[in-house]
Protein backbone atom coordinates (compact mmCIF):
# COMPACT_ATOMS: atom_id res chain seq x y z
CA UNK A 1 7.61 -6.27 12.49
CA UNK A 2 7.44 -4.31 15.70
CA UNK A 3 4.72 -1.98 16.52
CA UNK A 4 6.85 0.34 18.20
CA UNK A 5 8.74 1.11 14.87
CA UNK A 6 7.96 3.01 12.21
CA UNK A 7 6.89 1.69 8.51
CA UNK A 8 9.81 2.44 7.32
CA UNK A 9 11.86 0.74 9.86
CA UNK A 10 9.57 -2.55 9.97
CA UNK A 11 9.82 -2.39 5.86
CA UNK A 12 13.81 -2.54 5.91
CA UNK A 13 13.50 -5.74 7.68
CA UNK A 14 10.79 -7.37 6.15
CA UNK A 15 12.21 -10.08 3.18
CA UNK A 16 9.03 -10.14 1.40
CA UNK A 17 9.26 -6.08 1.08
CA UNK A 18 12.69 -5.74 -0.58
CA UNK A 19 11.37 -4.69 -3.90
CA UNK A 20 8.75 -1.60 -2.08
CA UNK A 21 11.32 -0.53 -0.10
CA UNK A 22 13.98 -0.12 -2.92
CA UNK A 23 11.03 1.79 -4.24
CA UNK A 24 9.95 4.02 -1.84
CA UNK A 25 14.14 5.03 -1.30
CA UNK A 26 14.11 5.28 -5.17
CA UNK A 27 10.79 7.44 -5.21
CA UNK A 28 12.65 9.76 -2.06
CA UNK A 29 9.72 8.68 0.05
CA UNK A 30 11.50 7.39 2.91
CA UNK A 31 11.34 10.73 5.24
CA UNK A 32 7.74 11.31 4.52
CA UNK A 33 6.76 7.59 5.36
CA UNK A 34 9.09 7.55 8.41
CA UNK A 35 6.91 10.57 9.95
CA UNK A 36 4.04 11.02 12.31
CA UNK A 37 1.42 9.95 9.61
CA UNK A 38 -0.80 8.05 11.11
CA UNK A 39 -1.11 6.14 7.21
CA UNK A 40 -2.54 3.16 6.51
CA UNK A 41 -0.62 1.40 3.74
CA UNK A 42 -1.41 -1.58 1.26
CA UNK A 43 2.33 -2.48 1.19
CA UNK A 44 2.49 -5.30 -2.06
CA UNK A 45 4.83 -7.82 -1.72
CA UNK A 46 8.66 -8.78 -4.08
CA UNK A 47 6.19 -11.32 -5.50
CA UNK A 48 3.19 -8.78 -6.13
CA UNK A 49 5.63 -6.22 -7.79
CA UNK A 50 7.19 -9.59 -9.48
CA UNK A 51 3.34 -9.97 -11.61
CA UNK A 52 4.09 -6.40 -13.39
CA UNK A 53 5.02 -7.01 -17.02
CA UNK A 54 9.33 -7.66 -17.33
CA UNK A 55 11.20 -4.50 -16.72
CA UNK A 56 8.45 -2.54 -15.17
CA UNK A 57 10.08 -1.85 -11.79
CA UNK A 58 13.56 -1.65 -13.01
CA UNK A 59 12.35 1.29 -15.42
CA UNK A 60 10.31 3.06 -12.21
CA UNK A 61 13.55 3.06 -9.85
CA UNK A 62 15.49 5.05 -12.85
CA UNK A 63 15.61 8.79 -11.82
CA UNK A 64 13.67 9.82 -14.96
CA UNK A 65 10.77 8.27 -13.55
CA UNK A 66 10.35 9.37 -10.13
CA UNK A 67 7.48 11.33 -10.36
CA UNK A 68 5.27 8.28 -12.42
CA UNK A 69 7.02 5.79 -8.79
CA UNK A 70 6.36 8.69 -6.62
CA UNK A 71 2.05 8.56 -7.58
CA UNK A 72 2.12 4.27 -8.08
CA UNK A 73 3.46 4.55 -4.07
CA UNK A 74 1.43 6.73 -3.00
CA UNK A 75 -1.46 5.38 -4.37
CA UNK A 76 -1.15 2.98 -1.86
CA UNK A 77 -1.03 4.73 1.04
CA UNK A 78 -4.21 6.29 2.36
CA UNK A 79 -4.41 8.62 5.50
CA UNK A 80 -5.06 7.85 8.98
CA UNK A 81 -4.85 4.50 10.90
CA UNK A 82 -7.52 2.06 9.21
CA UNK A 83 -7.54 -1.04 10.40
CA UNK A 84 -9.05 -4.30 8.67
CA UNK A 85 -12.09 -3.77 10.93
CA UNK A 86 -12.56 0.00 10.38
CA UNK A 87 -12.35 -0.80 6.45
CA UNK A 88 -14.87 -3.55 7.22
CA UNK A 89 -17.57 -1.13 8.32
CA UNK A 90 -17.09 1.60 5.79
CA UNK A 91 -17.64 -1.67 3.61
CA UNK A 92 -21.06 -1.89 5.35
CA UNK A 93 -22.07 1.33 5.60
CA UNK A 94 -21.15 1.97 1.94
CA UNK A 95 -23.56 -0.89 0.95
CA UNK A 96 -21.13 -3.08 0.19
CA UNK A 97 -17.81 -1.07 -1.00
CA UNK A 98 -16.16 1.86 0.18
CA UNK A 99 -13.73 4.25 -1.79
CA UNK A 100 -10.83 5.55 -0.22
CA UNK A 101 -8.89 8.39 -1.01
CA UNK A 102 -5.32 8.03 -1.36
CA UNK A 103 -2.37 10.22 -0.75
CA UNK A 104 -1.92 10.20 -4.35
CA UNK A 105 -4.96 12.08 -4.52
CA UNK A 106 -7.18 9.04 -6.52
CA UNK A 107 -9.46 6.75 -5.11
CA UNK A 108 -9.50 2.71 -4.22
CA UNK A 109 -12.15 0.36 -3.84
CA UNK A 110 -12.78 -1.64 -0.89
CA UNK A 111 -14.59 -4.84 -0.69
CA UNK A 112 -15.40 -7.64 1.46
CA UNK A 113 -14.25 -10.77 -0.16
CA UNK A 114 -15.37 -13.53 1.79
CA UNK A 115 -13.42 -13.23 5.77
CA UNK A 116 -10.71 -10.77 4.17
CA UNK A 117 -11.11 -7.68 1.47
CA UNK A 118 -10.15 -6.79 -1.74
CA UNK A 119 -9.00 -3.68 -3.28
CA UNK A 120 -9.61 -2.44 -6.61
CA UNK A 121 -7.49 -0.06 -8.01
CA UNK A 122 -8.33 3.04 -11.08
CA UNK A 123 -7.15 0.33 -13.63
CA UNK A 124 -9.83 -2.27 -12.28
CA UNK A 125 -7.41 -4.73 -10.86
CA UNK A 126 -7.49 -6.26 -7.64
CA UNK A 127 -5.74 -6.92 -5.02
CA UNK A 128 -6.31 -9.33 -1.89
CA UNK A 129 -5.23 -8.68 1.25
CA UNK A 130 -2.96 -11.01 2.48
CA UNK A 131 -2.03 -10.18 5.98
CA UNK A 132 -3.74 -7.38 7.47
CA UNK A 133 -3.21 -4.97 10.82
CA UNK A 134 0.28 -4.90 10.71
CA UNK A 135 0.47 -1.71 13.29
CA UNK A 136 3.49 0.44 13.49
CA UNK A 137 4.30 3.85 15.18
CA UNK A 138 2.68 5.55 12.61
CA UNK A 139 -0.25 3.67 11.23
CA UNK A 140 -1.00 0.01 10.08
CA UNK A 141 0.35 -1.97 6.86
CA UNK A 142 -1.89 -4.64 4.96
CA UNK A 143 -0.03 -6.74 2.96
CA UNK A 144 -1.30 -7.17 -0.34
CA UNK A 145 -0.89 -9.87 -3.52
CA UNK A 146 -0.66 -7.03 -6.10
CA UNK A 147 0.30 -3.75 -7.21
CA UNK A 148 -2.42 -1.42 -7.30
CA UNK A 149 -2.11 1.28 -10.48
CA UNK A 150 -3.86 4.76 -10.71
């Protein structure tokens, strides 16, 4: 990934992205996440969107259910340019968590786990940050093991 290049661009060549970037096209998100922003995005991998139950993505990327793709993406993408340090100190200063308010309009959990954080999602499940500060034009991807669900 390249830091001069949007998240779009940097997810079109990223293997381990495939599945979130068939997604976002199928969700018509692609415009909105190759803009100014700054967004910070928990960007799951083909393997996190491959623990859903059989058949879950290939029923969100049908047309009928854009709008139900359209909020599980943008629950993951908050606004502004946090990076793993930032989310670290609202974890301190919140005592221990912080909440985060997505574009989607619902909140996520943040955590320190250990070195890295964790991010709970409406549902209660968790994700773990993977790879984190992943900077691009417009903001900064973590990579995350899971598929967070409002």
């Amino acid at each position: 990934m390249f830091a001069n290049k949007t998240i779009v661009e940097n997810a079109v060549n990223s293997k381990d992205h495939t599945t979130l970037v068939t997604a976002v096209k199928a969700a018509g998100l692609v415009d909105t996440l190759s803009g100014p922003g700054p967004f910070t995005v928990f960007a799951p991998t083909n393997r996190a969107f491959g623990k859903l139950p059989p058949g879950t993505v290939e029923t969100l990327v049908q047309p009928a259910q854009k709008r139900t793709l359209t909020s599980v993406l943008t629950y993951h993408v908050v606004p502004g340019r946090l990076t793993a340090q930032d989310l670290m100190a609202e974890v301190k200063q919140g005592g221990g968590k912080a909440e985060l308010k997505t574009v989607q309009g619902e909140t996520l959990t943040v955590m320190q786990a250990g070195k890295g954080l964790t991010i709970t999602d409406a549902k209660g499940g968790k994700s773990r940050v993977t790879i984190a500060n992943v900077r691009q034009s417009n903001g900064v991807i973590h990579v995350v093991d899971s598929v967070l669900m409002p």
